[in-house]
Protein backbone atom coordinates (compact mmCIF):
# COMPACT_ATOMS: atom_id res chain seq x y z
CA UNK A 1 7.52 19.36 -6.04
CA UNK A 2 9.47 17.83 -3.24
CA UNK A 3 10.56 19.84 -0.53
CA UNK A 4 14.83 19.72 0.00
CA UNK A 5 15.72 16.24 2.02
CA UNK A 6 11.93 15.08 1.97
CA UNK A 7 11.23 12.11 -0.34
CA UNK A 8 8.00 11.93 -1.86
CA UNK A 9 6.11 8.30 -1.29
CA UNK A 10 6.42 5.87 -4.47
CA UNK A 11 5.52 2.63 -5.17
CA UNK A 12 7.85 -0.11 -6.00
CA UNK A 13 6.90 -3.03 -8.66
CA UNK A 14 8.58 -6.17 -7.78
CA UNK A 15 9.22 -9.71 -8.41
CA UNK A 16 9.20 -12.08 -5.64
CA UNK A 17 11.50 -15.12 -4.83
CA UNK A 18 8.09 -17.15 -6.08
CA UNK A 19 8.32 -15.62 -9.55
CA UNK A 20 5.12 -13.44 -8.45
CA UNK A 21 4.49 -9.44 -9.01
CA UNK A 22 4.02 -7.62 -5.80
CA UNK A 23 3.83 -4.00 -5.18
CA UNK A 24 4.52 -2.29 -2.04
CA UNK A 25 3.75 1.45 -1.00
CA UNK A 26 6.66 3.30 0.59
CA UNK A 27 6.14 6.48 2.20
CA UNK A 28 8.76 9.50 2.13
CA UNK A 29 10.91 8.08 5.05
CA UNK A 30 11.23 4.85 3.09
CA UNK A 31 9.09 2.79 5.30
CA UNK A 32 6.91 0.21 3.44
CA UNK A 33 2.78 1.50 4.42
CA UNK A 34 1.17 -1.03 2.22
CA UNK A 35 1.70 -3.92 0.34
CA UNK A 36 0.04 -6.20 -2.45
CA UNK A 37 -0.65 -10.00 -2.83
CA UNK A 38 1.24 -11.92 -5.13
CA UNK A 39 0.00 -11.54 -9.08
CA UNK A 40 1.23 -13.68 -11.68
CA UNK A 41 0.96 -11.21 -14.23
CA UNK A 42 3.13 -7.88 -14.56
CA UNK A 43 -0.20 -5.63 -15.86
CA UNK A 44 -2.13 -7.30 -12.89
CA UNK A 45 -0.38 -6.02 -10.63
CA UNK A 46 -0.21 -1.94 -12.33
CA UNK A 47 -4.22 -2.45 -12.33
CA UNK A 48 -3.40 -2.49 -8.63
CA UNK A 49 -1.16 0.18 -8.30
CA UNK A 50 -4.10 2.22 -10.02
CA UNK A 51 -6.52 0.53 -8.21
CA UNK A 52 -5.12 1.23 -4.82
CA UNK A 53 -4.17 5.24 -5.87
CA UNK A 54 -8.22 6.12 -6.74
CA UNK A 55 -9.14 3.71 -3.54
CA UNK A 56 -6.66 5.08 -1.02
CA UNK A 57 -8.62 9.11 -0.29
CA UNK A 58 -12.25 6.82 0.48
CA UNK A 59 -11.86 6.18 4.30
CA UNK A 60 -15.07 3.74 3.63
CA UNK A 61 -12.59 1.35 1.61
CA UNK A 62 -10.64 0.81 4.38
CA UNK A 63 -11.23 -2.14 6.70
CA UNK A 64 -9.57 -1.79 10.49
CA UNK A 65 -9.24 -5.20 11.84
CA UNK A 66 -6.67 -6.97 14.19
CA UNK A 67 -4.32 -9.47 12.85
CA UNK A 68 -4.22 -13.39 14.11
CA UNK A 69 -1.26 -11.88 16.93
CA UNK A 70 -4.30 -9.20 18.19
CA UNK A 71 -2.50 -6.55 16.88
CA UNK A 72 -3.90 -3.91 14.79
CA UNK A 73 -3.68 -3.87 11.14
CA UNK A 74 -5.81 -2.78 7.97
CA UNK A 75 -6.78 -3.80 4.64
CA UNK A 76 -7.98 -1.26 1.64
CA UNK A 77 -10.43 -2.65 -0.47
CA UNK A 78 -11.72 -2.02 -3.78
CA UNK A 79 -15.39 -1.28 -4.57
CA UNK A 80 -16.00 -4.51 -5.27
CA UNK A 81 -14.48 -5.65 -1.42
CA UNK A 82 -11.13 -7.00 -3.11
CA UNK A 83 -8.49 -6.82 -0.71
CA UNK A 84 -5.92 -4.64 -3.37
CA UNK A 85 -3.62 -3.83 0.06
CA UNK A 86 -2.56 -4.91 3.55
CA UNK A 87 -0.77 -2.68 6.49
CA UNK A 88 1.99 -4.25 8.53
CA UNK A 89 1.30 -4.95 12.31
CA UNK A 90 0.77 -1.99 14.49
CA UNK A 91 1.60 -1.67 18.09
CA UNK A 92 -1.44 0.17 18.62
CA UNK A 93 -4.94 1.44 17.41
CA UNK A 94 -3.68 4.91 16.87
CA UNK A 95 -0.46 3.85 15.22
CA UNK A 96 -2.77 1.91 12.37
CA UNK A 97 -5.11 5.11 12.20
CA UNK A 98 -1.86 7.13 11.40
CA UNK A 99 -0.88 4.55 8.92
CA UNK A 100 -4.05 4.96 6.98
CA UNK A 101 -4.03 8.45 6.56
CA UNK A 102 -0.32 8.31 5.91
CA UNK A 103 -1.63 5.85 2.88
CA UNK A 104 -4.64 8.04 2.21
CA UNK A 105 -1.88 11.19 1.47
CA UNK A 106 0.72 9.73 -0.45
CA UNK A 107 -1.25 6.69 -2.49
CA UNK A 108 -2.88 9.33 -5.17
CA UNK A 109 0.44 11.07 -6.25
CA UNK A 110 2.73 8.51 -5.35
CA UNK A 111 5.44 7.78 -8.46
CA UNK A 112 5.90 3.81 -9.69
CA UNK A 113 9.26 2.78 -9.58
CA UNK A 114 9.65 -0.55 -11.74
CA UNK A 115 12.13 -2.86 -10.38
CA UNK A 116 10.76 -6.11 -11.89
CA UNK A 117 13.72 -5.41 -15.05
């Protein structure tokens, strides 16, 4: 149940300009908290969705690292070390950290909201 004016996180399913799936995670304030690679197939990229929703509680799947600029990012990983999502850029360490357990609380119940039709 979402509470009056709050918008519950949801994932979007899109098409890029490349032809490719991609899926991003919003959270509630519309701000994107994750995003996918490119796929070239549609169900490829809902394997992800799923992948990244039973992946996202484990704080062991997640991999802290700073980006090619030096600031800090993360990737969440699958069991088998498959990069399935990336963060944006973060100003700072404890803005990532916040990202990732803003990821780790909406990822499981988030809704999928095709757009690719």
């Amino acid at each position: 149940m979402e509470e009056k004016g709050i918008m519950a996180a949801k994932f979007e399913l899109y098409k890029d300009k490349a032809g490719e799936y991609r899926f991003r995670l919003k959270a509630g304030n519309g701000e994107i908290i994750l995003a996918s690679e490119g796929y070239t197939k549609k169900d490829s990229a809902q394997h992800g969705i799923e992948s990244v929703k039973q992946n996202a509680p484990d704080d062991a799947r997640y991999e802290r690292k700073d980006a090619k600029s030096g600031k800090p990012m993360f990737n969440l990983k699958a069991r088998n070390g498959e990069v399935i999502g990336t963060s944006e850029q973060y100003e700072s360490v404890a803005g990532r950290d916040h990202g990732i357990e803003a990821v780790k609380k909406a990822a499981p119940d988030a809704t999928v909201h095709d757009l690719t039709h």
